[in-house]
N, C-alpha and C. Protein backbone atom coordinates (compact mmCIF):
# COMPACT_ATOMS: atom_id res chain seq x y z
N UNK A 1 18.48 27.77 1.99
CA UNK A 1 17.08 27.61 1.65
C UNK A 1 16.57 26.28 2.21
N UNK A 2 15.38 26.28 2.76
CA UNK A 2 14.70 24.95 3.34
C UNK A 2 14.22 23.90 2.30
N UNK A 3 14.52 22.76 3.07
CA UNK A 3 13.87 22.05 2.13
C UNK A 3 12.25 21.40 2.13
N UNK A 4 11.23 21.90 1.75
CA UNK A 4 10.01 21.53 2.10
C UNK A 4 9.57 19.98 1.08
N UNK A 5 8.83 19.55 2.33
CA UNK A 5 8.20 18.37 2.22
C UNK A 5 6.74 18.06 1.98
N UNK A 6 6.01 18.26 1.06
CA UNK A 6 4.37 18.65 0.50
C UNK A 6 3.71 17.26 0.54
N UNK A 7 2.93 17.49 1.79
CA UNK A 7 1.85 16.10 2.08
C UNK A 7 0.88 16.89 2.52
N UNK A 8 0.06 15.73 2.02
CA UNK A 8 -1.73 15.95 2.21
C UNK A 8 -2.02 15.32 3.45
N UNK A 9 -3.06 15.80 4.32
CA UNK A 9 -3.78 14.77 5.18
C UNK A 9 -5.11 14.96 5.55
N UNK A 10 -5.62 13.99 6.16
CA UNK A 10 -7.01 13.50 6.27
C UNK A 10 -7.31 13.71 7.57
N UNK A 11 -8.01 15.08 7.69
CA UNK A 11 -8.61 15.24 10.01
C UNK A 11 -9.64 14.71 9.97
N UNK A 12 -10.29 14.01 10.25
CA UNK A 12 -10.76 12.86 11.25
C UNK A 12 -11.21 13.01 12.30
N UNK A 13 -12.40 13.60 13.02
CA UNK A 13 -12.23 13.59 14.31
C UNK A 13 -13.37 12.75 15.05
N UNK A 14 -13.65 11.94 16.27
CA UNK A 14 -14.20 11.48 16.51
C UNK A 14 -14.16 11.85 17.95
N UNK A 15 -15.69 12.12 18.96
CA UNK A 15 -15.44 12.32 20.02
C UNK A 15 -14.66 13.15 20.92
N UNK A 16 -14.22 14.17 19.46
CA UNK A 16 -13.45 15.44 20.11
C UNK A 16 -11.56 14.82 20.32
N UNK A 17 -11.55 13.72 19.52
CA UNK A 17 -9.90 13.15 19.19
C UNK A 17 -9.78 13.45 17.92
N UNK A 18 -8.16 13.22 17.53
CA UNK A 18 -8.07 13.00 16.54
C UNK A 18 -7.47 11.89 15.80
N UNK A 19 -7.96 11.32 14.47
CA UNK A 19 -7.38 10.45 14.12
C UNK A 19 -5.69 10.75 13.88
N UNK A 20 -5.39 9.39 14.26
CA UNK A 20 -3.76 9.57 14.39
C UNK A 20 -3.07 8.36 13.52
N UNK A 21 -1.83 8.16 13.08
CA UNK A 21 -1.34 7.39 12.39
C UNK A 21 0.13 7.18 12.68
N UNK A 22 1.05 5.96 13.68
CA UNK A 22 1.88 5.44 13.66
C UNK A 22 2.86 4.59 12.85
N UNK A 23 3.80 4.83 11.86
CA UNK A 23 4.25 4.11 11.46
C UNK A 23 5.09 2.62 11.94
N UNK A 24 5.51 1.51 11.44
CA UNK A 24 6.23 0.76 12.00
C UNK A 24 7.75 1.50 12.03
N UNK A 25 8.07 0.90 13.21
CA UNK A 25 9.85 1.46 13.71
C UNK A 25 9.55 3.19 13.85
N UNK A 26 8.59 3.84 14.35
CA UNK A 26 8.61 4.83 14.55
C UNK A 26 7.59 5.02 15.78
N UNK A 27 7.98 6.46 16.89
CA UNK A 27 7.73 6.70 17.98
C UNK A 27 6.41 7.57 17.66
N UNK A 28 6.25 8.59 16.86
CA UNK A 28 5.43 9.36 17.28
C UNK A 28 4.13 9.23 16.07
N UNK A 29 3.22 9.58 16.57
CA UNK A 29 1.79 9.49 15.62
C UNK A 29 1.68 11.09 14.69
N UNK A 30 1.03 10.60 13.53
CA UNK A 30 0.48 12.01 12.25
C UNK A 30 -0.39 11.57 12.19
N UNK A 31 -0.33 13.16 11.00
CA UNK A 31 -1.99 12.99 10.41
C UNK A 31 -2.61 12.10 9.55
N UNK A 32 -3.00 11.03 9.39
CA UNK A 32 -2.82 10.14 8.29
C UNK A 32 -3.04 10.71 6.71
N UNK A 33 -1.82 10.71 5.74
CA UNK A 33 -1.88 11.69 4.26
C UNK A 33 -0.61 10.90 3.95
N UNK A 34 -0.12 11.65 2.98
CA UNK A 34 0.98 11.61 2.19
C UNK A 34 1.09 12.30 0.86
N UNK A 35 2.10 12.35 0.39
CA UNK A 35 2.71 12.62 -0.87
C UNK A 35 1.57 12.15 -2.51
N UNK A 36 1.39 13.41 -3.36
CA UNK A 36 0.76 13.06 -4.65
C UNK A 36 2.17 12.52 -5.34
N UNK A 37 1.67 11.61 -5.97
CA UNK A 37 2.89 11.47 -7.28
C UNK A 37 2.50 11.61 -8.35
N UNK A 38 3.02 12.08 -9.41
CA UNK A 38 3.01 12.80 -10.43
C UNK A 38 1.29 13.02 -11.32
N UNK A 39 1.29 14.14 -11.17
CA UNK A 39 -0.19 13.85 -12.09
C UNK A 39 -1.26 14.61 -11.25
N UNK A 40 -1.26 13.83 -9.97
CA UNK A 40 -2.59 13.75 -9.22
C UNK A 40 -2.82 15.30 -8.78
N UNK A 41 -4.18 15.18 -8.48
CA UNK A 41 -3.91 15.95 -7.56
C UNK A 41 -4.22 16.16 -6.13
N UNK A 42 -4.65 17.06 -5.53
CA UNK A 42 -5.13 16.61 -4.45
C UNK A 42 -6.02 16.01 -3.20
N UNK A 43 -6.99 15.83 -4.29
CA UNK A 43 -8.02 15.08 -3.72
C UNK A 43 -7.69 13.43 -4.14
N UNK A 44 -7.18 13.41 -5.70
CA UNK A 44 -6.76 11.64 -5.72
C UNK A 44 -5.74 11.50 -5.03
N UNK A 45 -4.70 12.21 -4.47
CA UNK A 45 -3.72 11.53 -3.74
C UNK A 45 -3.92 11.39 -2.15
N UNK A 46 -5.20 11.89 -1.83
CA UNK A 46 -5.47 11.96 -0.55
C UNK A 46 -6.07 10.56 -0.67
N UNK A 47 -7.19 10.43 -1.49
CA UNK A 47 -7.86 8.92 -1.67
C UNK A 47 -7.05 7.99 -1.56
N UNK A 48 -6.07 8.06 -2.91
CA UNK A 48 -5.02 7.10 -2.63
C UNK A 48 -4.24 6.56 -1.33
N UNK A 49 -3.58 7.70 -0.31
CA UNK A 49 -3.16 7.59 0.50
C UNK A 49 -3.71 6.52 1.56
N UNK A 50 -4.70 7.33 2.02
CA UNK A 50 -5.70 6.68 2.95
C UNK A 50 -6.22 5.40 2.80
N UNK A 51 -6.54 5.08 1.29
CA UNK A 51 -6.60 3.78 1.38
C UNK A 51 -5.20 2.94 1.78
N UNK A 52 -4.46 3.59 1.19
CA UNK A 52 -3.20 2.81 1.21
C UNK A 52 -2.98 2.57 2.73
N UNK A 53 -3.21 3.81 3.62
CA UNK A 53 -2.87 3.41 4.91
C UNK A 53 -3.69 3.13 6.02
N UNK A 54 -4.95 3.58 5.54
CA UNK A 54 -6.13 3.46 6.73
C UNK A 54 -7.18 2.31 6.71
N UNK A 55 -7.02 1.77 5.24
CA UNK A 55 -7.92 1.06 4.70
C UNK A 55 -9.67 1.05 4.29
N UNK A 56 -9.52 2.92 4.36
CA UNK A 56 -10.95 3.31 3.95
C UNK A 56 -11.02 3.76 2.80
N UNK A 57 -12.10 4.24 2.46
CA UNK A 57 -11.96 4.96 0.77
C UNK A 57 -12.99 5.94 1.19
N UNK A 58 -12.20 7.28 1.18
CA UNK A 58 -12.73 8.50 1.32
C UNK A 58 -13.87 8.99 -0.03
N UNK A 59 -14.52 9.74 0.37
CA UNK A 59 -15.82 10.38 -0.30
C UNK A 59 -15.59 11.31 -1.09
N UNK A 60 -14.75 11.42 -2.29
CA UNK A 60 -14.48 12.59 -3.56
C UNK A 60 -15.42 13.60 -2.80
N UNK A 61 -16.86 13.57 -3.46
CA UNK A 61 -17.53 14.60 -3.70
C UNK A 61 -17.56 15.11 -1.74
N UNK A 62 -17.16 14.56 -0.60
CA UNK A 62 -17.22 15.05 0.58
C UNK A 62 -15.91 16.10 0.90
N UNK A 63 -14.74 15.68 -0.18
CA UNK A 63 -13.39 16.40 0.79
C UNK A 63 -13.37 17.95 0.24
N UNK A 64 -12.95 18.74 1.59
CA UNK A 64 -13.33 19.88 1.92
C UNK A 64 -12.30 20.38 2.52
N UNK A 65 -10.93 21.56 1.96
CA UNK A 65 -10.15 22.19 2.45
C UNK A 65 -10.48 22.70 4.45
N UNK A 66 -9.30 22.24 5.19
CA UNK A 66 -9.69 22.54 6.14
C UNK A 66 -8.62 24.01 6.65
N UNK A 67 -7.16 23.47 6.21
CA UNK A 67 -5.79 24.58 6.03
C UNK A 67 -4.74 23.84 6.51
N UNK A 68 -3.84 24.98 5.99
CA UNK A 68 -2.30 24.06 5.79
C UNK A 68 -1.48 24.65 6.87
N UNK A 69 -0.60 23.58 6.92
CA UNK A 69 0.38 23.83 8.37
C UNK A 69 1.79 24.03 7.91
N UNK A 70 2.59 24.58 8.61
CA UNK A 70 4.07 24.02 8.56
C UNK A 70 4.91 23.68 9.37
N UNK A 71 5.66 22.97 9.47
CA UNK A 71 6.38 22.74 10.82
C UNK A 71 7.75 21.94 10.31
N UNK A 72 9.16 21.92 11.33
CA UNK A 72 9.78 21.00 11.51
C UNK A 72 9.30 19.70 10.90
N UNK A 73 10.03 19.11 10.02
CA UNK A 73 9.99 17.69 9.40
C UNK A 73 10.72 16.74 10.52
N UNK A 74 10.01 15.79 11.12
CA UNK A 74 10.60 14.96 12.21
C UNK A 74 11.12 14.01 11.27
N UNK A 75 12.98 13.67 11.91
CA UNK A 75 13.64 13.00 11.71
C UNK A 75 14.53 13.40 10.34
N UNK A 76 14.22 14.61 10.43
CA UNK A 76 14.79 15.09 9.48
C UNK A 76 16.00 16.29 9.43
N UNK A 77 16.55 16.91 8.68
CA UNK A 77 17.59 17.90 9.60
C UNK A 77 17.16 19.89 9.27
N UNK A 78 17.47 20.35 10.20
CA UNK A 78 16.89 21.51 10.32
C UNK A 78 16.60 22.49 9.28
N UNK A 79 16.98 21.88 8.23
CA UNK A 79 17.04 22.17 6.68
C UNK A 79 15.36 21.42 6.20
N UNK A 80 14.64 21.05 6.37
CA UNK A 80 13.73 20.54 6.31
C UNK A 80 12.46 20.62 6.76
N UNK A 81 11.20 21.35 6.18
CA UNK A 81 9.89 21.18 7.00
C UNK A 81 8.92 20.48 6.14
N UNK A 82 7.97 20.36 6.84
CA UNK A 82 6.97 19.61 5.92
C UNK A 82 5.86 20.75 6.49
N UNK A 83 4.94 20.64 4.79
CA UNK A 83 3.67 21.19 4.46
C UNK A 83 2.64 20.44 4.65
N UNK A 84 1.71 20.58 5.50
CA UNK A 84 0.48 19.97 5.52
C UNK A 84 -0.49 20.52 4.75
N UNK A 85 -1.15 20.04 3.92
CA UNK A 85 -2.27 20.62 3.39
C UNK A 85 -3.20 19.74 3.75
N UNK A 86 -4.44 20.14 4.64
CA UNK A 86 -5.51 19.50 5.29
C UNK A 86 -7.25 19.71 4.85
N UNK A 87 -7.67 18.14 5.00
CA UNK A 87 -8.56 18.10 4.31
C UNK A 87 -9.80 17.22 5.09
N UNK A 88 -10.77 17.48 5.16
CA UNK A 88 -12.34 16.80 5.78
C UNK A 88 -12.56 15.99 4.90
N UNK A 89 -12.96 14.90 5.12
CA UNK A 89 -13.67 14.08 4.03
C UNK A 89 -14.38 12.85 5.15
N UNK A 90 -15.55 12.78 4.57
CA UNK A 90 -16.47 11.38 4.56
C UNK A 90 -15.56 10.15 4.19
N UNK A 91 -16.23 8.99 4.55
CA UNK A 91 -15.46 7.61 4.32
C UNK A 91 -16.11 6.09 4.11
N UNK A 92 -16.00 5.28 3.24
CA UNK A 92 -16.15 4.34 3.47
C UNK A 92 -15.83 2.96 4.23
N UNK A 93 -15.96 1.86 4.78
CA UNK A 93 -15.60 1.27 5.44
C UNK A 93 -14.54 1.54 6.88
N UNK A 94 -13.88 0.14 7.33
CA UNK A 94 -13.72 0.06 8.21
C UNK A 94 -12.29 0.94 8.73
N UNK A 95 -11.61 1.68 9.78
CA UNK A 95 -10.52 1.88 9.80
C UNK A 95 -9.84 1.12 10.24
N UNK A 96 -8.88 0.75 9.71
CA UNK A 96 -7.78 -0.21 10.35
C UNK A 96 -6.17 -0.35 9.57
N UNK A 97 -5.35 -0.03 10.18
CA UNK A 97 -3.64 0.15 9.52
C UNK A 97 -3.36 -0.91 8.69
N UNK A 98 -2.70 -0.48 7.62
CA UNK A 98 -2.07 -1.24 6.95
C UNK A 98 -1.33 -0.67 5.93
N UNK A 99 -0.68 -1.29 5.41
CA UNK A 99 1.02 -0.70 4.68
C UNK A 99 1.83 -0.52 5.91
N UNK A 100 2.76 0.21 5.82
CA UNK A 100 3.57 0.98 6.79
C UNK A 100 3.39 1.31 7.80
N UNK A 101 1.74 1.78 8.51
CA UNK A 101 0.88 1.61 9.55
C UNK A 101 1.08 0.58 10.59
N UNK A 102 1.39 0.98 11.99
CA UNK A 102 1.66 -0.16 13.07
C UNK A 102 -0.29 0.34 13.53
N UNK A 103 -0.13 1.55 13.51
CA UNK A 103 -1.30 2.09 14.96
C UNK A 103 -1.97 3.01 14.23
N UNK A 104 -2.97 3.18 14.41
CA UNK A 104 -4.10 4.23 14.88
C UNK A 104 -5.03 4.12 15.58
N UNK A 105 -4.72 5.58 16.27
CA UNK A 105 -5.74 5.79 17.56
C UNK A 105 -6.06 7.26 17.14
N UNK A 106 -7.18 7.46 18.09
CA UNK A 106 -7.97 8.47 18.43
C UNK A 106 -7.07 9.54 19.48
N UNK A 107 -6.24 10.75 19.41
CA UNK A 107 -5.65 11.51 19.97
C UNK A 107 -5.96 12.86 20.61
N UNK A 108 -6.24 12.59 21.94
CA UNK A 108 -6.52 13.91 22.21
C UNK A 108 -5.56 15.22 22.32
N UNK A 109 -6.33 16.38 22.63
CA UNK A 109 -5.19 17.59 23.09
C UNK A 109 -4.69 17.25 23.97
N UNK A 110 -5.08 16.77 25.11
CA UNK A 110 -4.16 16.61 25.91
C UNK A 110 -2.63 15.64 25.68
N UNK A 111 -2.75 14.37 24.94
CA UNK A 111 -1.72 13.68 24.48
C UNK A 111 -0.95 14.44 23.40
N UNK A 112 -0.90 15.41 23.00
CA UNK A 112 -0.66 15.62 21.47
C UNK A 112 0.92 15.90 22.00
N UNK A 113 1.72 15.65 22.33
CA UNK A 113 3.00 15.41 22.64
C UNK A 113 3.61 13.98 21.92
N UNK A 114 2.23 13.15 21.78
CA UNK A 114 2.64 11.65 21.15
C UNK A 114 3.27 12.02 19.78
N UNK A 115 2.49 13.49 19.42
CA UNK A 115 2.44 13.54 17.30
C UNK A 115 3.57 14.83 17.17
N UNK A 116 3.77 13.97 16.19
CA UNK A 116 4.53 15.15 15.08
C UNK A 116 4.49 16.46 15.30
N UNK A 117 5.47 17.65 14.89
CA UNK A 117 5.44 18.65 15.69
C UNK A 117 4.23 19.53 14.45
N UNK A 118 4.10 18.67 13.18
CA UNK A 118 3.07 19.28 11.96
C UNK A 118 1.74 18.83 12.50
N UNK A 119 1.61 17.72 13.13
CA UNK A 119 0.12 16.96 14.03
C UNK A 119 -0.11 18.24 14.87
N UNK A 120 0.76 18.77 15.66
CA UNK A 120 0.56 19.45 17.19
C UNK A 120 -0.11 20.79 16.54
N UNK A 121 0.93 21.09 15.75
CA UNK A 121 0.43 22.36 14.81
C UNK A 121 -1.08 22.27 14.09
N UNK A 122 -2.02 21.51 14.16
CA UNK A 122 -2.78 21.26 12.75
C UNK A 122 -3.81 20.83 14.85
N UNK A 123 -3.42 20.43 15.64
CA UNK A 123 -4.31 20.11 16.60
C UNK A 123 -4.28 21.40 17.59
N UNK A 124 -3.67 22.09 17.83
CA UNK A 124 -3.39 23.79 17.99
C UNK A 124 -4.72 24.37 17.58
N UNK A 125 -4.82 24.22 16.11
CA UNK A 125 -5.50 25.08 15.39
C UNK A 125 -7.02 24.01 15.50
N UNK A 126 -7.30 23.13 15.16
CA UNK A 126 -8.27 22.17 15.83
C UNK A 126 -8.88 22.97 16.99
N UNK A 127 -7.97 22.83 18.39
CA UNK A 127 -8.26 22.94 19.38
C UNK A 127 -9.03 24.52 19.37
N UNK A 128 -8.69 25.54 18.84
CA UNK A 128 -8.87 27.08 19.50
C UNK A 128 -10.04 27.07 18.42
N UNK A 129 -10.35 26.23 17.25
CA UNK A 129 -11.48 26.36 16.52
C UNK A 129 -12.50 25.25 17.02
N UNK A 130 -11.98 24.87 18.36
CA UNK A 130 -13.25 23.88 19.05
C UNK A 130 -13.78 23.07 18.65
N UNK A 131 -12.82 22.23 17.48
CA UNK A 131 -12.94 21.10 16.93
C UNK A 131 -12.86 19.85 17.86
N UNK A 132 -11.73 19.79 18.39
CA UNK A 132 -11.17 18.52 19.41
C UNK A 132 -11.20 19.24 20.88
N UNK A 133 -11.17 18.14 21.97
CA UNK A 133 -11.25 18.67 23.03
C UNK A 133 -9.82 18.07 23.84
């Protein structure tokens, strides 16, 4: 039996990219989200997240189911995928990394080899719904 990995994330798109999120000591860019802990649910742990890593504070009354992915958990062993559950939301202030965050950039289809094989999956579906270019 697999072992699944349940994170939220935040699409973002600007200019037909997508927002992307690099950790420190790590190669490839996601979706910027993460993990609820106990309680929450999924709109406070998306808030939470994002602040924690993007340094914005998303818009409650804006976030808006977009759909969930699955894929291969990178760095993990084949026993392992992670769940995306994806979400639109409005934002306050500025973006810029912090916590665990080295990078974010703006990612197109064409780069999407940089992200996660759950990013590629979630920009797949982006792409054929003519979200990103």
């Amino acid at each position: 039996m697999k072992k699944e990995i349940d994170k939220l994330a935040w699409l973002y798109i600007q200019d037909g990219k997508l927002l992307s999120a690099r950790s420190k000591n790590k190669h490839l860019f996601y979706i910027p989200g993460g993990k609820r802990e106990i309680g929450e649910s999924d709109e406070q742990a998306l808030v939470r997240e994002i602040k924690e890593e993007i340094s914005v504070t998303l818009i409650p009354s804006t976030i808006k189911y977009a759909a969930t992915f699955k894929a291969q958990a990178d760095g993990k062993n084949n026993d392992t995928i992670v769940k995306l559950t994806c979400y639109y939301a409005d934002f306050h202030g500025t973006l810029s990394p912090d916590a665990e965050i080295e990078e974010i950039d703006f990612i197109s289809y064409k780069d999407k080899h940089l992200c996660s094989l759950g990013s590629i999956q979630a920009m797949d579906w982006l792409k054929i719904n003519r979200l990103i270019t």
